[in-house]
Protein backbone atom coordinates (compact mmCIF):
# COMPACT_ATOMS: atom_id res chain seq x y z
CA UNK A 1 21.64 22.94 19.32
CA UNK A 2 20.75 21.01 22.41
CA UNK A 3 18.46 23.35 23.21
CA UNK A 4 16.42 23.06 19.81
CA UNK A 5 16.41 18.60 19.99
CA UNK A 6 15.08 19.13 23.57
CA UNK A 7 12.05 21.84 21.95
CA UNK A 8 11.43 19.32 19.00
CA UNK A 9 11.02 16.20 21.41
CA UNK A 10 9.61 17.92 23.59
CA UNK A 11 6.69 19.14 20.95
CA UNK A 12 6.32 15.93 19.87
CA UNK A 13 6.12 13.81 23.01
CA UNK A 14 3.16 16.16 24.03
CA UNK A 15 1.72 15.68 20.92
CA UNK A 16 1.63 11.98 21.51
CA UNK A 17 0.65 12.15 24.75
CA UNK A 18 -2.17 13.84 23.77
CA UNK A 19 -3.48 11.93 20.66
CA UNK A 20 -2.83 8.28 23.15
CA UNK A 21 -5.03 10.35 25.69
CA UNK A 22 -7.72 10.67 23.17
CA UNK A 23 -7.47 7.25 21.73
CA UNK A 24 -7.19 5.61 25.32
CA UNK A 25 -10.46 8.09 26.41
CA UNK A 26 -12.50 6.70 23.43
CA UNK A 27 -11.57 3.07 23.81
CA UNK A 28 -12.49 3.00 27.40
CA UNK A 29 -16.14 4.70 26.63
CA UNK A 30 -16.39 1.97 24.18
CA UNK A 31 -14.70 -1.24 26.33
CA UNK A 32 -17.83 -0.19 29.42
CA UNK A 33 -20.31 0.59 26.82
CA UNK A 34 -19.65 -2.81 25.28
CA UNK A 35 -19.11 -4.80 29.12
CA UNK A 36 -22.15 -2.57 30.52
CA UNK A 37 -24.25 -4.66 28.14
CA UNK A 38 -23.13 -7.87 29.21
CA UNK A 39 -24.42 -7.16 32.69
CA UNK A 40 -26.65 -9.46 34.81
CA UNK A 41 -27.96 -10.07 38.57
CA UNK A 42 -24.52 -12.29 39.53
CA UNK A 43 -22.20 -9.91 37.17
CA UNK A 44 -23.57 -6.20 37.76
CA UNK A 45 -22.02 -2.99 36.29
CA UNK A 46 -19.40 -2.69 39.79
CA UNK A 47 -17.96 -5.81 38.18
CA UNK A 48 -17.70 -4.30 34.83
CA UNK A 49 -16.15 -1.06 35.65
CA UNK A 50 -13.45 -3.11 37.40
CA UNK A 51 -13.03 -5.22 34.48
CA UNK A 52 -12.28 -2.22 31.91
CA UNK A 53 -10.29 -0.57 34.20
CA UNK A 54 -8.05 -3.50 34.34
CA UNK A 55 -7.80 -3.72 31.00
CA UNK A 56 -7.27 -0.17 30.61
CA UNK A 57 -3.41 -1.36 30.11
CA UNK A 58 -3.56 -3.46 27.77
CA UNK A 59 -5.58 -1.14 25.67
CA UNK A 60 -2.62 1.70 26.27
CA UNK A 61 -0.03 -0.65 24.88
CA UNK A 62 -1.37 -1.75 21.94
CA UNK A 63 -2.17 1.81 20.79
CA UNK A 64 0.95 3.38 21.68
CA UNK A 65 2.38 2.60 18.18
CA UNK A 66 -0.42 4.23 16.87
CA UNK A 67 -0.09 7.17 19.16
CA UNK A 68 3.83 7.37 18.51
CA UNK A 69 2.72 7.85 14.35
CA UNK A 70 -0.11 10.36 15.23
CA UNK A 71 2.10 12.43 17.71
CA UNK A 72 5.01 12.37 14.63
CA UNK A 73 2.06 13.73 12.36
CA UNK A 74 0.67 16.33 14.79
CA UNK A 75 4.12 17.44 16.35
CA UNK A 76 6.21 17.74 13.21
CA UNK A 77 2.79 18.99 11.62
CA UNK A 78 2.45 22.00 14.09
CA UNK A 79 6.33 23.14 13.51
CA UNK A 80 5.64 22.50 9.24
CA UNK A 81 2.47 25.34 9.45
CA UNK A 82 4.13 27.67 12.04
CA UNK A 83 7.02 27.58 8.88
CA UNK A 84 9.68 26.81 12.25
CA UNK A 85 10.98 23.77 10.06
CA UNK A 86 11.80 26.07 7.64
CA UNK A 87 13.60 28.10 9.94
CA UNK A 88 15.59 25.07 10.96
CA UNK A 89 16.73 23.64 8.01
CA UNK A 90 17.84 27.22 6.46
CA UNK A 91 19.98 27.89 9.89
CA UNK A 92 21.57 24.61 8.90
CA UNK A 93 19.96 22.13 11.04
CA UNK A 94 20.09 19.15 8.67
CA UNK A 95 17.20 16.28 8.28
CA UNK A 96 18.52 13.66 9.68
CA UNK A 97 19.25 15.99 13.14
CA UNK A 98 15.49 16.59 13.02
CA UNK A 99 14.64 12.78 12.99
CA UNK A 100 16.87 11.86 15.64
CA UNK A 101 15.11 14.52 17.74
CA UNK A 102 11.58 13.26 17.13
CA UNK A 103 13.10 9.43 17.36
CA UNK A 104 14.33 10.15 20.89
CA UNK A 105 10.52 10.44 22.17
CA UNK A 106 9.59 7.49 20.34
CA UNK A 107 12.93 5.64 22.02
CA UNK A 108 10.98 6.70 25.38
CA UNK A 109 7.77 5.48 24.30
CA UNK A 110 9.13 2.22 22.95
CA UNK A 111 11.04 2.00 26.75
CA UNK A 112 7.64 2.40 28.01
CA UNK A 113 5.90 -0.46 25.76
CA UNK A 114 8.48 -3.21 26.58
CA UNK A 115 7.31 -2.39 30.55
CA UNK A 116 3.89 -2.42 30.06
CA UNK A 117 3.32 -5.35 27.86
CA UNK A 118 5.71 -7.50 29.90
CA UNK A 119 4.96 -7.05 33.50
CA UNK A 120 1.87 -4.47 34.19
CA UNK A 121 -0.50 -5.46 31.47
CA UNK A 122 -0.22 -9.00 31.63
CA UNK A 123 -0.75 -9.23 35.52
CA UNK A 124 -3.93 -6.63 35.16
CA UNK A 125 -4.87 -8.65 32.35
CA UNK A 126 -4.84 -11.66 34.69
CA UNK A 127 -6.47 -10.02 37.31
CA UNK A 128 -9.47 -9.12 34.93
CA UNK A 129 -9.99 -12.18 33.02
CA UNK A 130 -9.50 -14.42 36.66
CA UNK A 131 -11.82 -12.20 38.47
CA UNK A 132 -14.54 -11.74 35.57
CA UNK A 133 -14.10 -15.34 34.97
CA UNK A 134 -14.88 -16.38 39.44
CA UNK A 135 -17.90 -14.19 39.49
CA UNK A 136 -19.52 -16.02 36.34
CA UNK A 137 -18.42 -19.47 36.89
CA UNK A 138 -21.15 -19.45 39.95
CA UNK A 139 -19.01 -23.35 41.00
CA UNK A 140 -20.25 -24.52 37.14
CA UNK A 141 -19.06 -27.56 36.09
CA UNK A 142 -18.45 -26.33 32.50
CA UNK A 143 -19.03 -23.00 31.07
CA UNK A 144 -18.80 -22.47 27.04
CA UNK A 145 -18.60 -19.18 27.03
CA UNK A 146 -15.54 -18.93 29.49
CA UNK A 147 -12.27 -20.62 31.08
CA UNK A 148 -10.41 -22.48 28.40
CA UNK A 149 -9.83 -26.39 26.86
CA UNK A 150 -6.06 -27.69 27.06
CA UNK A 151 -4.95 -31.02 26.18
CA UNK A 152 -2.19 -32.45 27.95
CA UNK A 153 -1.01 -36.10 27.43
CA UNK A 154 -4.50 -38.43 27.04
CA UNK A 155 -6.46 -35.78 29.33
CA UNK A 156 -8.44 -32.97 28.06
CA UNK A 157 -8.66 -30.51 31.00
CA UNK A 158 -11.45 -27.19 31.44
CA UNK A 159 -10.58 -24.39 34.34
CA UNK A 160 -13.14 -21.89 34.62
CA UNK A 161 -10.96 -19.44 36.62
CA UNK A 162 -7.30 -19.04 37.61
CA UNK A 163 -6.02 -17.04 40.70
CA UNK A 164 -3.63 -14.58 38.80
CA UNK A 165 0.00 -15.90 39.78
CA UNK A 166 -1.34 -19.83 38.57
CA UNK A 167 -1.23 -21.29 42.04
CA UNK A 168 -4.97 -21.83 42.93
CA UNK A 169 -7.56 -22.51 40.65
CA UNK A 170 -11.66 -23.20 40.48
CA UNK A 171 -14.04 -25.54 38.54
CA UNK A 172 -11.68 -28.16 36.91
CA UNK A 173 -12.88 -30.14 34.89
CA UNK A 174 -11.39 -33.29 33.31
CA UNK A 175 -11.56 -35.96 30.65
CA UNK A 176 -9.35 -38.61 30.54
CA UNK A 177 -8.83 -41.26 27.20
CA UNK A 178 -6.50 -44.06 26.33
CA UNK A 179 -4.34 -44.80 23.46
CA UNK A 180 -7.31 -45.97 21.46
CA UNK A 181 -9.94 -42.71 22.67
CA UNK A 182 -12.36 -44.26 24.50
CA UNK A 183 -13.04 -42.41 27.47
CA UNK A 184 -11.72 -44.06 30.71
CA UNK A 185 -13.34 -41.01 33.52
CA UNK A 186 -14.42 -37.68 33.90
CA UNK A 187 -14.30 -35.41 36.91
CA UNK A 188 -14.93 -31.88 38.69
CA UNK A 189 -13.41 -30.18 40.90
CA UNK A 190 -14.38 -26.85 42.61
CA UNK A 191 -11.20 -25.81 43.76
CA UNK A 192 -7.31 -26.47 43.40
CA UNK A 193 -3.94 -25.14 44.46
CA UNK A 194 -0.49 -26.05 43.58
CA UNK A 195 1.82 -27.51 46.60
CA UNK A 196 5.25 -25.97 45.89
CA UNK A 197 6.79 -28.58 48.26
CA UNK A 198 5.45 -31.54 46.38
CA UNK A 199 5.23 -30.60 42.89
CA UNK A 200 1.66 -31.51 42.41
CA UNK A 201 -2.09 -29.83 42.68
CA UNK A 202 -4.14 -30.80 45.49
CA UNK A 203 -7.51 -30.60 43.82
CA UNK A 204 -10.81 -30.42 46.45
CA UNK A 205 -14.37 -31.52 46.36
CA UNK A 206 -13.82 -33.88 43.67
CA UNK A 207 -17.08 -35.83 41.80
CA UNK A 208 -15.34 -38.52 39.68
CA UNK A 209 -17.08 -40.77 36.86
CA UNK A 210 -14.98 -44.22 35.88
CA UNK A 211 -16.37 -45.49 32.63
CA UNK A 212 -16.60 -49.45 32.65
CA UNK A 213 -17.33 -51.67 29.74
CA UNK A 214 -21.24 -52.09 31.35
CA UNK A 215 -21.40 -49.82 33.95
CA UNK A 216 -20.10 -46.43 35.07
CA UNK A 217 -18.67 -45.88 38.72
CA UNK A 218 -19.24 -42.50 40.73
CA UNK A 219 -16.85 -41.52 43.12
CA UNK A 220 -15.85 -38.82 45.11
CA UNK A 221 -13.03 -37.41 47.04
CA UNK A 222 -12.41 -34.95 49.48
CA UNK A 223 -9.15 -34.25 48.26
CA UNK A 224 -6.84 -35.61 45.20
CA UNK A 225 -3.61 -35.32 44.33
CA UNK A 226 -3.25 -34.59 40.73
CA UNK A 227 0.07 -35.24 39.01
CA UNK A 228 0.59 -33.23 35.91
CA UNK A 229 3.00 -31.36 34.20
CA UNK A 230 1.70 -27.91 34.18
CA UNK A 231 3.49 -25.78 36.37
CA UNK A 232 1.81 -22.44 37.77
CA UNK A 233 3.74 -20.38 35.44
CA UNK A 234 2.10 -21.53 32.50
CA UNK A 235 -1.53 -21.90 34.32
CA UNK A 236 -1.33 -18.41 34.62
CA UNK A 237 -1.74 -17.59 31.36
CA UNK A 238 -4.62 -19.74 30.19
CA UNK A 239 -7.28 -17.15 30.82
CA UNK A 240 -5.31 -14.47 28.73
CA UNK A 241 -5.50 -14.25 25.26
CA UNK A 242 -2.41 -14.71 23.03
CA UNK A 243 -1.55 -11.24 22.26
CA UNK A 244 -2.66 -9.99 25.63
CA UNK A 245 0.50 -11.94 27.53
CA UNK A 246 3.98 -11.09 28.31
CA UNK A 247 6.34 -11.65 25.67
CA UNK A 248 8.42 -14.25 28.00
CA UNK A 249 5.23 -16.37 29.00
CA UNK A 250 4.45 -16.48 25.30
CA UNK A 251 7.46 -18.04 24.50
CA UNK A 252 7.25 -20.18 27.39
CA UNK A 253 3.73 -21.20 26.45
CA UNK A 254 4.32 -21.88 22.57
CA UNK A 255 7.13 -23.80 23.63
CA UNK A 256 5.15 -26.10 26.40
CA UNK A 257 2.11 -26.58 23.11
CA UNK A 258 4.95 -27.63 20.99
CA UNK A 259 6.23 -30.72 23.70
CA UNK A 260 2.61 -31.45 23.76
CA UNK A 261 2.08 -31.77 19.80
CA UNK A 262 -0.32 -28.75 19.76
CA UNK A 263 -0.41 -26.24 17.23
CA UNK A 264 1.41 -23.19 18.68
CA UNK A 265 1.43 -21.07 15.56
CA UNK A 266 -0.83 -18.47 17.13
CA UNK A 267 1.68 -17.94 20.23
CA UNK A 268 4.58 -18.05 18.12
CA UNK A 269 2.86 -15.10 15.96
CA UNK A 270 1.67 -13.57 19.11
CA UNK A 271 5.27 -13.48 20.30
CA UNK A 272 7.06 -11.82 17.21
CA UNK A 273 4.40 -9.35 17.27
CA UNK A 274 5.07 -7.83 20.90
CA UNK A 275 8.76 -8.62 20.63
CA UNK A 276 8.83 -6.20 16.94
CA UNK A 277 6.56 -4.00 18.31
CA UNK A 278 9.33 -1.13 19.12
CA UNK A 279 10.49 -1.65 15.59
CA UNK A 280 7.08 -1.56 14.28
CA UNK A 281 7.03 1.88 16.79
CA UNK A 282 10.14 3.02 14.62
CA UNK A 283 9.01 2.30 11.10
CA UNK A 284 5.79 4.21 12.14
CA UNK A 285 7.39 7.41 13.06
CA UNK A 286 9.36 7.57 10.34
CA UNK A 287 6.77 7.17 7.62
CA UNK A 288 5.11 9.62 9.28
CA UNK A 289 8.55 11.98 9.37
CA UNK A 290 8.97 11.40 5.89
CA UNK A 291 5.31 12.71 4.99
CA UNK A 292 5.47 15.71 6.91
CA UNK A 293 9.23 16.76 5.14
CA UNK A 294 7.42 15.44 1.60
CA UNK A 295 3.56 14.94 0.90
CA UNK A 296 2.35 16.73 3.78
CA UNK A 297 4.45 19.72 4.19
CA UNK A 298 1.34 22.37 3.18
CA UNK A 299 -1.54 20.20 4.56
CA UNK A 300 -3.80 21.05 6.94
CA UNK A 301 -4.23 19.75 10.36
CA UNK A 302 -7.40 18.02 9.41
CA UNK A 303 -5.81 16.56 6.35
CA UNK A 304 -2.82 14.85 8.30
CA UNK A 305 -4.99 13.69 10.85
CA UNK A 306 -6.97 11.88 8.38
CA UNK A 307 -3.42 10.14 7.18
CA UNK A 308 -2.63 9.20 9.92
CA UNK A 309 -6.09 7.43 11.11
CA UNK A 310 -5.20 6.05 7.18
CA UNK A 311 -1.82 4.85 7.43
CA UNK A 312 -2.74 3.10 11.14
CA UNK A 313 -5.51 1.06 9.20
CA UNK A 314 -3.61 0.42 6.34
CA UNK A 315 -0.90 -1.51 9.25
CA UNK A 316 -3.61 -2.87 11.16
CA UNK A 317 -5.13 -4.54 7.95
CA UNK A 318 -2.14 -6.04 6.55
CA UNK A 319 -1.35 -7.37 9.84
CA UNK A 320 -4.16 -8.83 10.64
CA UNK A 321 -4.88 -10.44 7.13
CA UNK A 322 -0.61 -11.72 6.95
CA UNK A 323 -1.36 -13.23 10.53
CA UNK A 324 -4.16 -15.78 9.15
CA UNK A 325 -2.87 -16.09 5.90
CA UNK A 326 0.89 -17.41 6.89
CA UNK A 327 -0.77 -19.73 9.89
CA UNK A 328 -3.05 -21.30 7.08
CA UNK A 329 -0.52 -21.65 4.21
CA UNK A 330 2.37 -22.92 6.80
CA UNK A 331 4.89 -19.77 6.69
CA UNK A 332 6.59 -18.87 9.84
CA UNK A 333 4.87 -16.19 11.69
CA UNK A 334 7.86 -13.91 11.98
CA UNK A 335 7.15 -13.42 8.12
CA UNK A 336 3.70 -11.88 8.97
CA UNK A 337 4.74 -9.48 11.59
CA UNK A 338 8.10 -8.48 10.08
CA UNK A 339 6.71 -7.55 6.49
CA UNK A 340 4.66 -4.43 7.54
CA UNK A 341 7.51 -3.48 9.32
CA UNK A 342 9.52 -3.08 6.55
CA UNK A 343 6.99 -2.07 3.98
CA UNK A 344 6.58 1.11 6.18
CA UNK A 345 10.42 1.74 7.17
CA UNK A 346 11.42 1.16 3.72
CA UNK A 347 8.68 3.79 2.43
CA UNK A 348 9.47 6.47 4.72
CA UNK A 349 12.80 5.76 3.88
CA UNK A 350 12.24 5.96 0.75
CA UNK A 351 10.46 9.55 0.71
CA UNK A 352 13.14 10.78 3.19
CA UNK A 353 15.27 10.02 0.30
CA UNK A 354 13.39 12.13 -1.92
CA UNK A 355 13.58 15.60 0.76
C-alpha cells in the first residue's frame, strides 16, 4: 500500500511541477516583454532582465495554488484515462486513501509557499523594486511614478529608493504641517542611513525650505539628524507592494498604519490572503479531486485542462472583486479571503460526497 501512495504522489507532484513550469515560463516571457518596453538610456534592458528575474519569486508563489489545482487535474486525470483508478478502487483502495495520497504533495507544496512568500520573495522583491527604483530616481527630488507617500505624525514623507534591509535610503523628501495644516518646511535629502546606536537617521546633503508668514528661508545642511519613529524594519517594506511582502512585515506594517490613524485595510487583507493561502492550496486540490472521481472521470485531457484554467479564474475573480467590495462597504478583510476558500472546499466536498 505504501508503495501505491508513494506512485500516486509521486504522479501528481510531477504533474504540478510541470504545469508551475509552464505557467512560471509564460509569465516570465510576459513580465520582460512588458519591462523591455519600459526601457530607456538611464534604465536599459541589463536592468530589466535583472528586474524580472528578481521577481521571478514572487511570480512562483502566487501561482503555486494554481499549479497545485492543475497538477490534481492532470495527475489524477492521467491515472482516470489509463482506467488505473479503476484498478485501485476495485482492489479495495478506498477514496479517501487516494486523497490523502494526492494531499501529501500539496502538504509539500504548501511547505514550500510559507518559505517563499516569507523570506525569499520578499527580500528579492526588495532587491528589485530598491534597485529599479536607484537607477530611475537619477538624485530626483520627487518622482510620481515611483518611491512611495507615508504620513507619519504632521509630516508627509517621499523616499524614492530603499537599500533592501531599511537601513540606508535615497531622495527623501519631506513636508512638514501643524495642527492647523499650514505648511511650516519642506526638504530633500539625497541620502540617509539609520544609526543603530542612536536610534535616529542621519540624513545627508540636506536643502531645507522654512515657510514664514512673509518670507520663506532656505537652508541647508550637511548632515541632520532626523528623529522619527520608523524603524528600518518597516522602511523596508515601503517599496513593496502589499501582497508582495512577508506575511510577518504585513502584520507589522498594518499594525504601525493603524497607531498612525491610516487606513490599513489593504495590509490587513493582504495579510489573511498569504496567511490562508495553504488552505486556499487545500480547497483547490480537492475541488479538483472531486471532479476527476465525478464530472470529469471520461474527459479528455484537453477538456480538464480547460477546467482547470476555469475554476482558477472563477477564484481569482471572486477574490479580487470580495477584496474591494468588503474594504468599501467596511467588512473585515478576513471575510473576503476566507469565503472562496470555503465555497471551493465545501464544493469538492460536496461532490466527493456524491462518488
Amino acid at each position: 500500500m505504501k508503495l501505491l501512495d508513494r506512485y500516486l504522489a509521486r504522479t501528481v507532484l510531477m504533474a504540478m511541477l510541470m504545469v508551475l513550469a509552464l505557467m512560471v515560463a509564460v509569465e516570465l516571457i510576459f513580465s520582460l516583454a512588458d519591462e523591455l518596453g519600459d526601457t530607456t538610456a538611464v534604465y536599459h534592458s541589463g536592468h530589466a532582465i535583472a528586474f524580472v528575474l528578481l521577481t521571478t519569486p514572487t511570480s512562483i508563489y502566487e501561482l503555486l495554488p494554481y499549479a497545485a489545482l492543475g497538477g490534481a487535474l492532470i495527475g489524477l486525470g492521467l491515472l482516470a484515462s489509463s482506467n488505473e483508478l479503476v484498478v485501485m478502487r476495485s482492489a479495495g483502495v478506498t477514496t479517501r486513501r487516494i486523497i490523502w495520497s494526492v494531499m501529501k504533495p500539496t502538504l509539500l507544496v504548501m511547505a514550500f509557499s510559507l518559505v517563499l512568500g516569507e523570506w525569499l520573495a520578499p527580500m528579492a522583491e526588495q532587491k528589485a523594486r530598491s534597485d529599479q527604483a536607484m537607477v530611475l530616481s537619477g538624485g530626483e527630488a520627487i518622482g510620481s511614478g515611483r518611491g512611495n507617500w507615508h504620513k507619519i505624525g504632521d509630516t508627509y514623507v517621499h523616499i524614492n529608493a530603499v537599500v533592501p534591509g531599511g537601513r540606508e535610503v535615497y531622495g527623501v523628501t519631506r513636508y512638514e504641517f501643524d495642527g492647523d495644516r499650514q505648511l511650516l518646511r519642506s526638504s530633500f535629502a539625497s541620502h540617509g542611513r539609520y544609526l543603530d546606536a542612536e536610534g535616529h537617521w542621519l540624513l545627508t546633503e540636506v536643502q531645507e525650505t522654512r515657510f514664514h508668514d512673509q518670507r520663506t528661508e532656505v537652508v541647508g545642511h550637511e548632515q541632520y539628524e532626523w528623529h522619527v519613529d520608523l524603524p528600518p524594519e518597516l522602511l523596508s517594506v515601503l517599496l513593496v507592494r502589499p501582497d508582495r511582502q512577508s506575511i510577518s512585515g504585513l502584520y507589522q506594517f498594518a499594525r504601525y498604519f493603524e497607531s498612525e490613524g491610516l487606513e490599513s485595510s489593504n495590509y490587513f487583507l493582504a495579510f489573511w490572503k498569504k496567511l490562508l493561502q495553504p488552505l486556499a492550496t487545500i480547497s483547490l486540490v480537492l475541488l479538483a479531486i472531486s471532479f476527476v472521481f465525478g464530472p470529469l472521470r471520461e474527459a479528455t485531457m484537453g477538456y480538464r485542462v480547460f477546467v482547470g484554467i476555469m475554476i482558477a479564474l472563477s477564484f481569482t475573480i471572486a477574490e479580487r472583486m470580495l477584496g474591494p467590495t468588503t474594504l468599501l462597504y467596511g467588512f473585515s478583510p478576513l471575510f473576503a479571503v476566507l469565503l472562496p476558500i470555503l465555497v471551493a472546499a465545501s464544493l469538492g466536498l460536496f461532490m466527493l460526497r456524491r462518488v
